[in-house]
Structure formats: structure tokens, C-alpha cells
C-alpha atoms as a PDB file:
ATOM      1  CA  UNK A   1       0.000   0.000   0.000  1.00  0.00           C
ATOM      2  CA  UNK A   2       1.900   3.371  -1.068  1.00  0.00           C
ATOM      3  CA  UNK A   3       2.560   6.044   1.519  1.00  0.00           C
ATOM      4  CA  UNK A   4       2.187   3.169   4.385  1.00  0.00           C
ATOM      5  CA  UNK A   5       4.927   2.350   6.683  1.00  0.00           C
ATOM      6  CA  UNK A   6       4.428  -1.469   7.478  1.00  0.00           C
ATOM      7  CA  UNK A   7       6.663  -0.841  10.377  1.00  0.00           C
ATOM      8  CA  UNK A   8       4.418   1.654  11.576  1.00  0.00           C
ATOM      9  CA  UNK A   9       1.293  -0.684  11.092  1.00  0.00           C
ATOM     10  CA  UNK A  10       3.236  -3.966  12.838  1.00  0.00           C
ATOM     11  CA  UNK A  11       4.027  -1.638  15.547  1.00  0.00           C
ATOM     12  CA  UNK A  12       0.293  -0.593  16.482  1.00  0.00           C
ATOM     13  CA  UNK A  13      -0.513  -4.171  16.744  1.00  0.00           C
ATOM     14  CA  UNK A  14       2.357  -4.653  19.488  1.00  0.00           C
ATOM     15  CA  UNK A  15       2.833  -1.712  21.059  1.00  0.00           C
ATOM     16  CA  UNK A  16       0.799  -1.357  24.636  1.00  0.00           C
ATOM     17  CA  UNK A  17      -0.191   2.242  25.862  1.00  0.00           C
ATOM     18  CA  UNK A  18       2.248   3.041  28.532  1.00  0.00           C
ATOM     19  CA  UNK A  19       0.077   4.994  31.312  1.00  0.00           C
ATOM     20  CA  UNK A  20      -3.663   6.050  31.470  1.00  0.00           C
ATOM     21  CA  UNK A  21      -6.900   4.398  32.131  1.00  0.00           C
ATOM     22  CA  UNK A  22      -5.598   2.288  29.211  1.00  0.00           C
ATOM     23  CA  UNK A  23      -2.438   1.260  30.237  1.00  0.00           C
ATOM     24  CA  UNK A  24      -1.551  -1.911  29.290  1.00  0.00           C
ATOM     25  CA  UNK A  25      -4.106  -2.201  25.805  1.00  0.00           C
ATOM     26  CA  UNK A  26      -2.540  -2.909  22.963  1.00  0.00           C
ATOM     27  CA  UNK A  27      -2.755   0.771  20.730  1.00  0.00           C
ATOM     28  CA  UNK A  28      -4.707  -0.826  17.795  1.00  0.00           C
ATOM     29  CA  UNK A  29      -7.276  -1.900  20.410  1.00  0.00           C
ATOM     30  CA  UNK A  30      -7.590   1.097  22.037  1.00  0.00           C
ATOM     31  CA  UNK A  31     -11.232   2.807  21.720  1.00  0.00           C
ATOM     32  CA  UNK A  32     -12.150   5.341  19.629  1.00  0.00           C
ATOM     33  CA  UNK A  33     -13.586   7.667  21.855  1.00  0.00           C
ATOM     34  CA  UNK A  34     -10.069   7.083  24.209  1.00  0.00           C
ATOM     35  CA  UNK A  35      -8.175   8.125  20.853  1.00  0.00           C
ATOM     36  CA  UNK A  36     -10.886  11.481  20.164  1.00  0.00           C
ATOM     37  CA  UNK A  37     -10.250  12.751  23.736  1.00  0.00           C
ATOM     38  CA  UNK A  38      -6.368  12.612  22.581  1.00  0.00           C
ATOM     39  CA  UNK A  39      -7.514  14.523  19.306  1.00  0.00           C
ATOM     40  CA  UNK A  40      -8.784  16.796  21.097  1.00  0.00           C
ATOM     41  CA  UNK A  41      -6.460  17.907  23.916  1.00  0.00           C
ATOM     42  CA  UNK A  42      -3.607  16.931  22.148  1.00  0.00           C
ATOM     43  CA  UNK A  43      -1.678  13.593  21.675  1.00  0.00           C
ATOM     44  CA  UNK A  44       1.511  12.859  23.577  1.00  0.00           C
ATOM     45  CA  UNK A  45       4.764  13.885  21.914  1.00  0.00           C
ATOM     46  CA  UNK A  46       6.782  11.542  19.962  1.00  0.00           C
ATOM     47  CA  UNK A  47       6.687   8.175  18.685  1.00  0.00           C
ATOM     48  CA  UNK A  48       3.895   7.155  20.824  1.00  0.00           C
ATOM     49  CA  UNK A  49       1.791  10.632  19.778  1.00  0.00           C
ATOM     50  CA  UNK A  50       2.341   9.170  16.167  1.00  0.00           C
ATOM     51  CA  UNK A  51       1.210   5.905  16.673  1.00  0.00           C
ATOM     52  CA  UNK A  52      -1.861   6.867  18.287  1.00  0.00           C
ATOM     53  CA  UNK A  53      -2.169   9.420  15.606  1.00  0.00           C
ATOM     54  CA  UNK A  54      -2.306   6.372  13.173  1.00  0.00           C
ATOM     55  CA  UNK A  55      -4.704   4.391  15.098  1.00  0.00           C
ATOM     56  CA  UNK A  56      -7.162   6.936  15.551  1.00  0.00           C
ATOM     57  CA  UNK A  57      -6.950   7.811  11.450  1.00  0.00           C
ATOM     58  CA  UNK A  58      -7.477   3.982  11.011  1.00  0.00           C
ATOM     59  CA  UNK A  59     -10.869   3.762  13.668  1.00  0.00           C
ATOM     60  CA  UNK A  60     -12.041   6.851  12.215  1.00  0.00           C
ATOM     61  CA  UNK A  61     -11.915   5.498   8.829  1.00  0.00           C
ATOM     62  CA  UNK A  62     -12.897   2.399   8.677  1.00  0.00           C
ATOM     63  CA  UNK A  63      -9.920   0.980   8.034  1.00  0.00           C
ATOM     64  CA  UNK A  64      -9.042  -1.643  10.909  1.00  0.00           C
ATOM     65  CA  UNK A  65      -9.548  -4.857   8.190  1.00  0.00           C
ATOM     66  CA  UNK A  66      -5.725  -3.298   7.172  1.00  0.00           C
ATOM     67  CA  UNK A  67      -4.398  -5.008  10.763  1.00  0.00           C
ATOM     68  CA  UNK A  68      -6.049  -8.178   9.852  1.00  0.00           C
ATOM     69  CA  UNK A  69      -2.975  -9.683   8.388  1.00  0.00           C
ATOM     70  CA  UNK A  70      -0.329  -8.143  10.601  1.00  0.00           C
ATOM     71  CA  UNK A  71      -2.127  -9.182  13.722  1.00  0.00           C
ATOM     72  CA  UNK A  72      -2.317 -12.783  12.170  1.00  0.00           C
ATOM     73  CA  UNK A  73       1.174 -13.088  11.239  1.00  0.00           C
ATOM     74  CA  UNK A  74       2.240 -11.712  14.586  1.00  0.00           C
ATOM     75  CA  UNK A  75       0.610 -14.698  16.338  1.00  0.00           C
END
């Protein structure tokens, strides 16, 4: 898929959210309206801002059949 970093997708699917009410869930199963309260008030800086970034542009567009494989082959 052009303009996707695979890295960046494998990495949602691994990565847990380090502190919160979440901490602990894996980012790609975070929920949506966990990820629109960071939208709003601003996601965390860095790496992790970015990934959460991407999973919330993924929810919010339907597009969570795209982790289908990665999850799988992560198993």
C-alpha cells in the first residue's frame, strides 16, 4: 500500500499504551472515543503521539480490516 509504513502498522498491533486508564491495551485496540479525547487535547509527543495518531486515522476510517494480516502473522 503506497505512503504506508508497514513498520508503523506492525508496531500498532504490538505496542501497549504506557500509562492512562488504558495502560496496558494494545494501541490498535484502544477505543475510539479514548483516541478522540487525545484529538482533542492533544496527543503525547513523539513516537507514541504518532502511533496513536495512526490508530485513531485507522478507527475513524474504517480501516481496521488493514491489521487483519499483521495481527495474524504476529501470532
Amino acid at each position: 500500500m503506497e505512503g504506508v509504513n508497514s513498520e508503523i502498522l506492525k508496531e500498532i498491533c504490538i505496542v501497549r499504551m504506557p500509562f492512562g486508564k488504558y495502560q496496558g491495551t494494545i494501541l490498535a485496540d484502544l477505543p475510539v472515543s479514548y483516541l478522540e479525547w487525545f484529538n482533542r487535547k492533544g496527543m503525547p509527543p513523539g513516537k507514541l503521539g504518532m502511533q496513536l495518531a495512526t490508530v485513531y486515522e485507522i478507527k475513524l476510517n474504517g480501516l481496521m480490516e488493514l491489521l487483519i494480516p499483521i495481527r495474524a502473522s504476529l501470532r
